[in-house]
Structures are given as C-alpha cells and as structure tokens.
C-alpha atoms as a PDB file:
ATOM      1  CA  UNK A   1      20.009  -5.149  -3.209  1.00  0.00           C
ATOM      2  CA  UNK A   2      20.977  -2.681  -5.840  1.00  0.00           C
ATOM      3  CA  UNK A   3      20.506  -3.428  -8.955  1.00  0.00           C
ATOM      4  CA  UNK A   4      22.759  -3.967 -11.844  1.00  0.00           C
ATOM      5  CA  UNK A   5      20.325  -3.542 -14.807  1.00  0.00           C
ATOM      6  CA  UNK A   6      20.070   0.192 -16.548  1.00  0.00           C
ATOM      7  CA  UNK A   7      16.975   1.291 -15.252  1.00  0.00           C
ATOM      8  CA  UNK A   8      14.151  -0.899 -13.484  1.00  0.00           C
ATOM      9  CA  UNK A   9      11.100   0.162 -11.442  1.00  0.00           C
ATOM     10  CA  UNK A  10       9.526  -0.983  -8.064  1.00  0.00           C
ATOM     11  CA  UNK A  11       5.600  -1.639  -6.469  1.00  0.00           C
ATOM     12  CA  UNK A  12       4.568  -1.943  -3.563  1.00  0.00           C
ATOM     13  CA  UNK A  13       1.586  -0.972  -0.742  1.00  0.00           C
ATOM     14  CA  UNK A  14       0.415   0.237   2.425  1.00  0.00           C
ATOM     15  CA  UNK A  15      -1.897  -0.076   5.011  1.00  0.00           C
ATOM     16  CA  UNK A  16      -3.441  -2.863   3.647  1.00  0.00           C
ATOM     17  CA  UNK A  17      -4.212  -4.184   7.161  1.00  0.00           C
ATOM     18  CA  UNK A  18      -5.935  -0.986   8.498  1.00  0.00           C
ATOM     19  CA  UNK A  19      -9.696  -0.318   9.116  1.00  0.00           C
ATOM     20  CA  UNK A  20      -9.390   3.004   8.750  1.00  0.00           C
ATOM     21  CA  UNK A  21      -8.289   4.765   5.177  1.00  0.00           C
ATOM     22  CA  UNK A  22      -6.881   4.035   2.527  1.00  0.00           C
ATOM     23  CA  UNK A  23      -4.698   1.541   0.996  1.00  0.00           C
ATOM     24  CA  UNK A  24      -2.182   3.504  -1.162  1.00  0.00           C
ATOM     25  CA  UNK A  25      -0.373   1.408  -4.139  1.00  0.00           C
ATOM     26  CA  UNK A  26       2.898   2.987  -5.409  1.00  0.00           C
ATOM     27  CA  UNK A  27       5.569   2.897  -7.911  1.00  0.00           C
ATOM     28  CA  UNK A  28       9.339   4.286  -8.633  1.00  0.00           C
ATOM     29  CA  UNK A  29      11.544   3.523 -11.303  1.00  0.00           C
ATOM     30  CA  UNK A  30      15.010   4.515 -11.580  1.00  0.00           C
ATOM     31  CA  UNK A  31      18.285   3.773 -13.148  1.00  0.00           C
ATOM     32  CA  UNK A  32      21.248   2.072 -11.987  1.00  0.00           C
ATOM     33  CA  UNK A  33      23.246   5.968 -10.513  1.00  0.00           C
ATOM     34  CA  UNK A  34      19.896   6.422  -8.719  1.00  0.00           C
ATOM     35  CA  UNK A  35      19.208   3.408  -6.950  1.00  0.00           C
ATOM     36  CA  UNK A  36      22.995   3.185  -5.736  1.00  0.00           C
ATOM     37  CA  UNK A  37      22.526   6.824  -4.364  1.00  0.00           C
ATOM     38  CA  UNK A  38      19.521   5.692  -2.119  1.00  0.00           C
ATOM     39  CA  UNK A  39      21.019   2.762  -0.710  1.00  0.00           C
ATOM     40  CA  UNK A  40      23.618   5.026   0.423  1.00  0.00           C
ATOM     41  CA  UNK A  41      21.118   6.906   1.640  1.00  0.00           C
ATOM     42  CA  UNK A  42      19.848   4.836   3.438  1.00  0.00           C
ATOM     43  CA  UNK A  43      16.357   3.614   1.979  1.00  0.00           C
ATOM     44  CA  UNK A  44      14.906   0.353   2.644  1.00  0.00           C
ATOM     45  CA  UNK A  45      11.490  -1.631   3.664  1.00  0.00           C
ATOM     46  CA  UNK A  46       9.599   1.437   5.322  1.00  0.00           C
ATOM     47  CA  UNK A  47       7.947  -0.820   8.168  1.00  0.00           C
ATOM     48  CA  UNK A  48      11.815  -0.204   9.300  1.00  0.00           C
ATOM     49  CA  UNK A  49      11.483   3.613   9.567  1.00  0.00           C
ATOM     50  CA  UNK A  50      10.872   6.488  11.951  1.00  0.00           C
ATOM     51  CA  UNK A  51       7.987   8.890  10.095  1.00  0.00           C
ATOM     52  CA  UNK A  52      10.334  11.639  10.267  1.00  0.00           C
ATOM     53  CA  UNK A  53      12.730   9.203   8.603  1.00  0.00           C
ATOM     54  CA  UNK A  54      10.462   8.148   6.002  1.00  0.00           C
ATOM     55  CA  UNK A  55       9.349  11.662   5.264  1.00  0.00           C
ATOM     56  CA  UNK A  56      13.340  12.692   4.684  1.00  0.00           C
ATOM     57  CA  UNK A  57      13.778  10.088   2.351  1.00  0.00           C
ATOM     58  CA  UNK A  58      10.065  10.640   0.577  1.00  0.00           C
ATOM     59  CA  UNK A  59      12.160  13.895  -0.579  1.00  0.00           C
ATOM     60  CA  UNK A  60      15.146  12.122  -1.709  1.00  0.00           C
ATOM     61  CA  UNK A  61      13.166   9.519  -4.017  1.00  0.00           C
ATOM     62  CA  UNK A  62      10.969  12.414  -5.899  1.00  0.00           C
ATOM     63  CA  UNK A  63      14.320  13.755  -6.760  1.00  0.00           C
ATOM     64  CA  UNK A  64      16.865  10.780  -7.711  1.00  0.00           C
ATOM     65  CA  UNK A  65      13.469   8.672  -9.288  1.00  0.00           C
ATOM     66  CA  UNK A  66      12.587   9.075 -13.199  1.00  0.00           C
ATOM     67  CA  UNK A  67       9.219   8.222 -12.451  1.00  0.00           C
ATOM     68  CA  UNK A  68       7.157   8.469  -9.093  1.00  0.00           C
ATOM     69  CA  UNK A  69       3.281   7.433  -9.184  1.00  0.00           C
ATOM     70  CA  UNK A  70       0.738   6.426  -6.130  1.00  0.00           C
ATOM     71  CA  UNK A  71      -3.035   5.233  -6.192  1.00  0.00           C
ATOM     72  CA  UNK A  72      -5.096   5.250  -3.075  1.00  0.00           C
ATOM     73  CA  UNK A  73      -7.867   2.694  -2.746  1.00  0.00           C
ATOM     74  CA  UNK A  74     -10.792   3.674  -0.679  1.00  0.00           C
ATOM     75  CA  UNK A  75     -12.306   1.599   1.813  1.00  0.00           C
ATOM     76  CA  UNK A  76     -15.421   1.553  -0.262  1.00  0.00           C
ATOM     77  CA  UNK A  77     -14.222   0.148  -2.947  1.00  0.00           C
ATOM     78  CA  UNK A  78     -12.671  -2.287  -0.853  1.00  0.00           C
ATOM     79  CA  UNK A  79     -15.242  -3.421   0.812  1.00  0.00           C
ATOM     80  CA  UNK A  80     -16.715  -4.016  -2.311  1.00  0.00           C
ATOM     81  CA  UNK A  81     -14.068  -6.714  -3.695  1.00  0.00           C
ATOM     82  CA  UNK A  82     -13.799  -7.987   0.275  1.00  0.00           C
ATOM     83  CA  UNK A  83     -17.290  -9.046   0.738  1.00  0.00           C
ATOM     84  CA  UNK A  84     -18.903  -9.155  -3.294  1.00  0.00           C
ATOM     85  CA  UNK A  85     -15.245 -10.733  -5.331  1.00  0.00           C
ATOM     86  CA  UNK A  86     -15.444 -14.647  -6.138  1.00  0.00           C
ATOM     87  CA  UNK A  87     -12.417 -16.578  -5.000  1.00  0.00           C
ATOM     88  CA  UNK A  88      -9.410 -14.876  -6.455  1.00  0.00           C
ATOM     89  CA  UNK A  89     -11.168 -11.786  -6.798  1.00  0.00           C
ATOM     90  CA  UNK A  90     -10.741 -10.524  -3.614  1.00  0.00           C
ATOM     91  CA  UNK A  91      -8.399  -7.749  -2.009  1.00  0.00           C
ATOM     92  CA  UNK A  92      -5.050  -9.196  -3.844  1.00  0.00           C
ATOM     93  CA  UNK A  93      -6.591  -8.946  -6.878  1.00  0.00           C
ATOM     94  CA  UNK A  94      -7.831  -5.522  -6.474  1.00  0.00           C
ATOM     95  CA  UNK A  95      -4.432  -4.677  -5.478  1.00  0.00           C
ATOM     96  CA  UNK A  96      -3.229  -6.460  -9.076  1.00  0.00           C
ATOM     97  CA  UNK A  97      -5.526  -4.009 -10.917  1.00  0.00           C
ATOM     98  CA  UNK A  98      -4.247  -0.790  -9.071  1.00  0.00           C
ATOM     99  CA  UNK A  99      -0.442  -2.230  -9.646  1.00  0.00           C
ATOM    100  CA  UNK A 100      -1.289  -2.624 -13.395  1.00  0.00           C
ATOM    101  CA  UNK A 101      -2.064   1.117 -13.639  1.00  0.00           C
ATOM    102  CA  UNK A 102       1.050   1.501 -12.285  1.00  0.00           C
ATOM    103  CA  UNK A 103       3.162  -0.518 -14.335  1.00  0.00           C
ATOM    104  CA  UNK A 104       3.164   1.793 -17.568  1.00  0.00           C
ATOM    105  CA  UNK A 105       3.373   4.790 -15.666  1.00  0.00           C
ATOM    106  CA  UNK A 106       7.097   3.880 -14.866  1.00  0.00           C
ATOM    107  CA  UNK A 107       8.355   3.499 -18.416  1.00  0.00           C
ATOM    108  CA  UNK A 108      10.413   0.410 -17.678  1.00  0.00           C
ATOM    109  CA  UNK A 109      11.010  -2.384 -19.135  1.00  0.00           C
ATOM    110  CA  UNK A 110      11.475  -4.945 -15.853  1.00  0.00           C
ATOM    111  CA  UNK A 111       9.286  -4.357 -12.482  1.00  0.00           C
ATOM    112  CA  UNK A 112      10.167  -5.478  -9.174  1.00  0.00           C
ATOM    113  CA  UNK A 113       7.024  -6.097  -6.611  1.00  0.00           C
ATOM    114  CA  UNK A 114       6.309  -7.037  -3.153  1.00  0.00           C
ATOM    115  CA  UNK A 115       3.901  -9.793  -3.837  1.00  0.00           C
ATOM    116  CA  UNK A 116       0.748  -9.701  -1.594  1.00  0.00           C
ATOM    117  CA  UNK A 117      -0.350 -12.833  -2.443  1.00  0.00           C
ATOM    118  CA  UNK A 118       1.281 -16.270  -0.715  1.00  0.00           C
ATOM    119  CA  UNK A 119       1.245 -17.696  -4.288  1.00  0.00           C
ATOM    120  CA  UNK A 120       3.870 -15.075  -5.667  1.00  0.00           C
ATOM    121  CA  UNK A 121       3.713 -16.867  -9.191  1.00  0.00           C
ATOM    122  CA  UNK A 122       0.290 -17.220  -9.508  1.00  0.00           C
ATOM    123  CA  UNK A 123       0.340 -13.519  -8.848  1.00  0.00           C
ATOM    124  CA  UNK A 124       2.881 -12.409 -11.369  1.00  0.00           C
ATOM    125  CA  UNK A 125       0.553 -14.769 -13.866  1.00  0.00           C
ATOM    126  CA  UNK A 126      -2.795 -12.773 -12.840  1.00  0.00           C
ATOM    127  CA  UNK A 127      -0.953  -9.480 -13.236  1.00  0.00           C
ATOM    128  CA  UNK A 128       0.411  -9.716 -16.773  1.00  0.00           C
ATOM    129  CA  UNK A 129      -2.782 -11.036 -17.749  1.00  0.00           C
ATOM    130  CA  UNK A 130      -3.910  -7.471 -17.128  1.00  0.00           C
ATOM    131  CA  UNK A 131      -1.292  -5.830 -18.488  1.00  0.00           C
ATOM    132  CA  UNK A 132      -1.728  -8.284 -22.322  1.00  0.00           C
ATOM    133  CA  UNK A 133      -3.189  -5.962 -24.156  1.00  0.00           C
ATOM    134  CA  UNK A 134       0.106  -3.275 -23.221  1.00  0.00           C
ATOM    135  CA  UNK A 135       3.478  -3.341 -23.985  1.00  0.00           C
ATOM    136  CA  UNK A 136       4.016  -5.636 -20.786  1.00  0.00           C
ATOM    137  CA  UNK A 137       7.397  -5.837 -18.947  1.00  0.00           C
ATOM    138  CA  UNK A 138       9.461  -8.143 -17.202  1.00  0.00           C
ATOM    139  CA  UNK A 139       7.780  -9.203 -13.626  1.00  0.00           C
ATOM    140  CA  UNK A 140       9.333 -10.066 -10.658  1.00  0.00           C
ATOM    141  CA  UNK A 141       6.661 -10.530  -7.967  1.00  0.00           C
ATOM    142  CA  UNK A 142       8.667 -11.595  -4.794  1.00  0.00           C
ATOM    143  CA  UNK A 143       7.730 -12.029  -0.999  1.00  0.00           C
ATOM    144  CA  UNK A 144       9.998  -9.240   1.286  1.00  0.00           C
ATOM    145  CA  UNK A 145      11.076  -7.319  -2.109  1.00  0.00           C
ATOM    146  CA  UNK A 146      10.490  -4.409  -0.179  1.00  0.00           C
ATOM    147  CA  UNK A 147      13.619  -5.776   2.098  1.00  0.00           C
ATOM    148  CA  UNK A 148      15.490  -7.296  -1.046  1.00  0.00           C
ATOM    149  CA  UNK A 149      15.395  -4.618  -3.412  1.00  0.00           C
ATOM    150  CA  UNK A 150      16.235  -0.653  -2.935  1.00  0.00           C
ATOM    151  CA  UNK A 151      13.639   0.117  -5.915  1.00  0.00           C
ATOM    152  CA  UNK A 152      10.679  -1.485  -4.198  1.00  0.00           C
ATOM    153  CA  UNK A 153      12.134  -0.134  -0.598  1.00  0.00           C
ATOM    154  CA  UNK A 154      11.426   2.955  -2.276  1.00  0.00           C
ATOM    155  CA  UNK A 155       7.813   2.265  -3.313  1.00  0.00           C
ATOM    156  CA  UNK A 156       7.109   1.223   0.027  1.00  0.00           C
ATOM    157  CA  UNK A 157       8.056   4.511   1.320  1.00  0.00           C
ATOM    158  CA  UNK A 158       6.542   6.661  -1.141  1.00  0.00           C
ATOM    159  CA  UNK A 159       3.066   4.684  -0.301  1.00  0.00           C
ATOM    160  CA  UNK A 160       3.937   4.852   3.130  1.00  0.00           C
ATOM    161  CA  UNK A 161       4.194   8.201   3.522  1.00  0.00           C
ATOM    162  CA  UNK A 162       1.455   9.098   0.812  1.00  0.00           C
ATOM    163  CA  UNK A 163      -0.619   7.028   3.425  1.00  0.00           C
ATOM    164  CA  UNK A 164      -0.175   8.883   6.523  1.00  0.00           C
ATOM    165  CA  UNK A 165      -0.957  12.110   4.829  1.00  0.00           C
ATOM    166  CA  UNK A 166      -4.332  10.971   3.670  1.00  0.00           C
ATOM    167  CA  UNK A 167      -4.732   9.654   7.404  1.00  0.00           C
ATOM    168  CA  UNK A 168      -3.103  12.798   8.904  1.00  0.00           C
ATOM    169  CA  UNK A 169      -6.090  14.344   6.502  1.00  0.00           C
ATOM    170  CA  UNK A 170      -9.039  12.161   8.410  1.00  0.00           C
ATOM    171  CA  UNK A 171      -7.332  13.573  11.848  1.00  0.00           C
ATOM    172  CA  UNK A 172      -8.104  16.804  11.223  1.00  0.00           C
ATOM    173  CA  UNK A 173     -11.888  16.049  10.134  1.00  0.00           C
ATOM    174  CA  UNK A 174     -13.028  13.535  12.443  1.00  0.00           C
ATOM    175  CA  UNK A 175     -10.479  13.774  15.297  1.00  0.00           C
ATOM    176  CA  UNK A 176      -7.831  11.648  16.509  1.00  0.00           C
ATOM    177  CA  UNK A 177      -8.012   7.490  16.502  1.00  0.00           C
ATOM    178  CA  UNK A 178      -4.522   6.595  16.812  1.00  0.00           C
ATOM    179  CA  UNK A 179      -3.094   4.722  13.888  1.00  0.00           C
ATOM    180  CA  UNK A 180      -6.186   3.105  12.202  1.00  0.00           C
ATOM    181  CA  UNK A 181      -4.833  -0.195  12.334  1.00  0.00           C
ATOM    182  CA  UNK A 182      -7.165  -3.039  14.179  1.00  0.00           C
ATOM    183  CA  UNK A 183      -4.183  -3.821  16.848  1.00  0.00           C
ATOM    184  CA  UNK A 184      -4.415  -0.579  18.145  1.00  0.00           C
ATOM    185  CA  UNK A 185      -6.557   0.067  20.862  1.00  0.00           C
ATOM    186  CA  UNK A 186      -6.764   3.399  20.784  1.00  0.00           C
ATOM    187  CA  UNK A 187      -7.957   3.010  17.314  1.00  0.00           C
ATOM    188  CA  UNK A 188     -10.451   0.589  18.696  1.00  0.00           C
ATOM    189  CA  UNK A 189     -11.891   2.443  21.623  1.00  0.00           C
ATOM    190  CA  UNK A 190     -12.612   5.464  19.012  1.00  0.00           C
ATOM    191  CA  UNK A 191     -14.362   3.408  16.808  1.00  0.00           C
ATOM    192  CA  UNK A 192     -16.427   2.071  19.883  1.00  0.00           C
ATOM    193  CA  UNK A 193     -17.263   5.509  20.827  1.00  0.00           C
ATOM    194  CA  UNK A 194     -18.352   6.373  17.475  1.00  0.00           C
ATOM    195  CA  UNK A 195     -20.478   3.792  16.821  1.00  0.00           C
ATOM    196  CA  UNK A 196     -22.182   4.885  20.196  1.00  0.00           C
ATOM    197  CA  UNK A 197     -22.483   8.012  19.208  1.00  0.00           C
ATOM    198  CA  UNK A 198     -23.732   7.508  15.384  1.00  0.00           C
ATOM    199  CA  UNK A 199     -25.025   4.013  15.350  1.00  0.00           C
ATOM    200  CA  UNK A 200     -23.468   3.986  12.037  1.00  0.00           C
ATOM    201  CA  UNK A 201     -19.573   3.102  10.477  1.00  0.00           C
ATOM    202  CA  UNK A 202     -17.798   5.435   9.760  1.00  0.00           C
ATOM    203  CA  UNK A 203     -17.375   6.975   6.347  1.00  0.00           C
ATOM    204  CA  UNK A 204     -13.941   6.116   6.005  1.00  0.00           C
ATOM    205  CA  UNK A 205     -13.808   2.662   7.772  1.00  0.00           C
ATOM    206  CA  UNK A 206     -13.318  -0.868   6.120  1.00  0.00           C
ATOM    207  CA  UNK A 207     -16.695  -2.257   6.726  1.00  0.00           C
ATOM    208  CA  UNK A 208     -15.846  -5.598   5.737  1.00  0.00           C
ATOM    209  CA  UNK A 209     -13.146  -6.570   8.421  1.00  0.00           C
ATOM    210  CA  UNK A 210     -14.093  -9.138  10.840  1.00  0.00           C
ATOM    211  CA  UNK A 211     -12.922  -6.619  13.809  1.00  0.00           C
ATOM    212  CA  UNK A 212     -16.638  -4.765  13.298  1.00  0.00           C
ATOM    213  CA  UNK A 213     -17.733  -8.316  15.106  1.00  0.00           C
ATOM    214  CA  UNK A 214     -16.249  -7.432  18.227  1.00  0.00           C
ATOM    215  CA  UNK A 215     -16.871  -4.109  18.277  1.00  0.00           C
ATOM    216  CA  UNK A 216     -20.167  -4.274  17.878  1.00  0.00           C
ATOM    217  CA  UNK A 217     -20.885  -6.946  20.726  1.00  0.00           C
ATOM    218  CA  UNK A 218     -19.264  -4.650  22.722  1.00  0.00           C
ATOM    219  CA  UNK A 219     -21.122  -1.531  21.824  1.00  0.00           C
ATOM    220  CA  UNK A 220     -24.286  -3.413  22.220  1.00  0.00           C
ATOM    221  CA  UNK A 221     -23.591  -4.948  25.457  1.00  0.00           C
ATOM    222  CA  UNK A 222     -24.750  -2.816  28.149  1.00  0.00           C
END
C-alpha cells in the first residue's frame, strides 16, 4: 500500500530468529513522490527477495528516502533481556527500545511498524510509553506491515541487507556456517564442530536459544 499522507516513516527488523549475529532494527521515512516511486520499483516485504534483489533496491531507498537509520543488537545484549527480562521484558521489548531510537531519527510525524509482538496494541502502548517524554508521533504497529505498507517494505530491506553484511563480516573471521539461522543445518553442524573444537559458544552466538540443548547432547554424546 502506498500511502496517501505527505510524508510518513516505516520500522521494522531482521534476523530476529537467528543464533548467529545480530538483530538489525531499521527505519525510512519518506514522502508521498517517494514511496510511489518504490512501489514501482518494485519494493516490498524483503523475506520476498533475491539478495541481489534486495541489495538493488537497498540503493534505491538511500536515494528516494529523507531519512534512513539502522541499529544492530548484539547477541549479548540479547541474551541478556532473553534469559535476565521479567515477563514483558523480554526480546519484544528490547526490540521496542531500539525502535524508539529510531522513531525521532525519521522526523515524521506518523510511523508505520511491523509489530513483533502477537498483542500489536499492547505493543504500540509499550512503545509510546518510551517515546513520552519526546515529541511522540502517530503509531501504527501492525502484523505483516512489512507486506501492507511500501514504507515498512522498505525498512525491512534496509535491515535486511544491513544484516547480511554484518554476517557476510563474521564469514570472513570465523569461516563459513551457512545462514545462521537454527533451521539450517549447515549452520548447525558448524556450530557442532565448534563447540568440539572450543568447548565454548561462540562469541557471536545467541546463547540463550533453546537450540544450544540439542547441540550440546549431541556434542557430548560419543
């Protein structure tokens, strides 16, 4: 959906679900001339991208966007908020702080965001609470916004491709382990290897996820 109103601005994440890296929050906002130029484009939900697709467009939406901003969270920190944060303090809510550093970057007055939490409302009321003592605009936290609305397809692929880099980065270092996503068992098999080899996590791993369970029983079964 393109939108109508003068200029708005869009949030949204990835690699939320990974063990490996970062997640990487990011905004856009843009006005009505831009966002109609993108959907013509072609920009939408990046899950619905080739990477050499993604990267294209990346170029596009630094150009036609007033305001492009990113913030990676590191699997520390996540960890931290996975395993330490009370109930509703957990990884949504560390996402809500990182998309309320955001919000005033895009110098907007109505934001558009793929909610990460099922309640979408109780979200939206969480985030504004962070955003009270700022100049707060309007907030539309919506499940699939990054399908529903060009301005958060764009965020999507900005922290997409912001993403890979920083995982593209870890390749070079520590070698290759597929995507870094639990599903993959390439990703698996490395991390199997490594904790073989080090009898440690990784630096940059999630240590929190419940996948360390099974990969641990198998490294320790002989």
């Amino acid at each position: 959906m393109v939108l109508s109103t003068e200029s708005v601005g869009g949030i949204d994440e990835a690699g939320r679900g990974a063990i490996l890296g970062p997640l990487v929050v990011a905004g856009v906002s843009a006005n009505s001339k831009a966002l109609k130029r993108l959907a013509e484009l072609g920009v939408r939900d990046s899950k619905l991208l080739t990477h050499e697709r993604r990267c294209a467009l990346y170029e596009e939406i630094t150009s036609w966007c007033d305001a492009v901003s990113f913030l990676p969270i590191l699997p520390e920190e996540i960890d931290r908020y996975v395993t330490y944060g009370r109930r509703r303090r957990k990884l949504n809510f560390l996402e809500a702080i990182h998309m309320a550093r955001i919000v005033p970057l895009l110098g907007v007055d109505q934001v558009y965001i793929d909610a990460p939490d099922t309640n979408a409302r109780l979200f939206t009321t969480e985030l504004k609470e962070m955003l009270r003592s700022r100049p707060c605009p309007r907030i539309v936290a919506e499940h699939k916004a990054d399908r529903n609305y060009v301005v958060v397809s764009a965020a999507s692929i900005v922290a997409k491709v912001e993403r890979d880099r920083a995982v593209e980065l870890l390749r070079v270092e520590h070698g290759e382990f597929g995507s870094g996503y639990p599903s993959d068992e390439e990703t698996i098999a490395y991390l199997r290897r490594w904790m073989e080899r080090e009898g440690a996590f990784p630096p940059f791993a999630r240590r929190s996820w419940r996948t360390w369970d099974r990969i641990l029983a198998a490294t320790l079964v002989p």
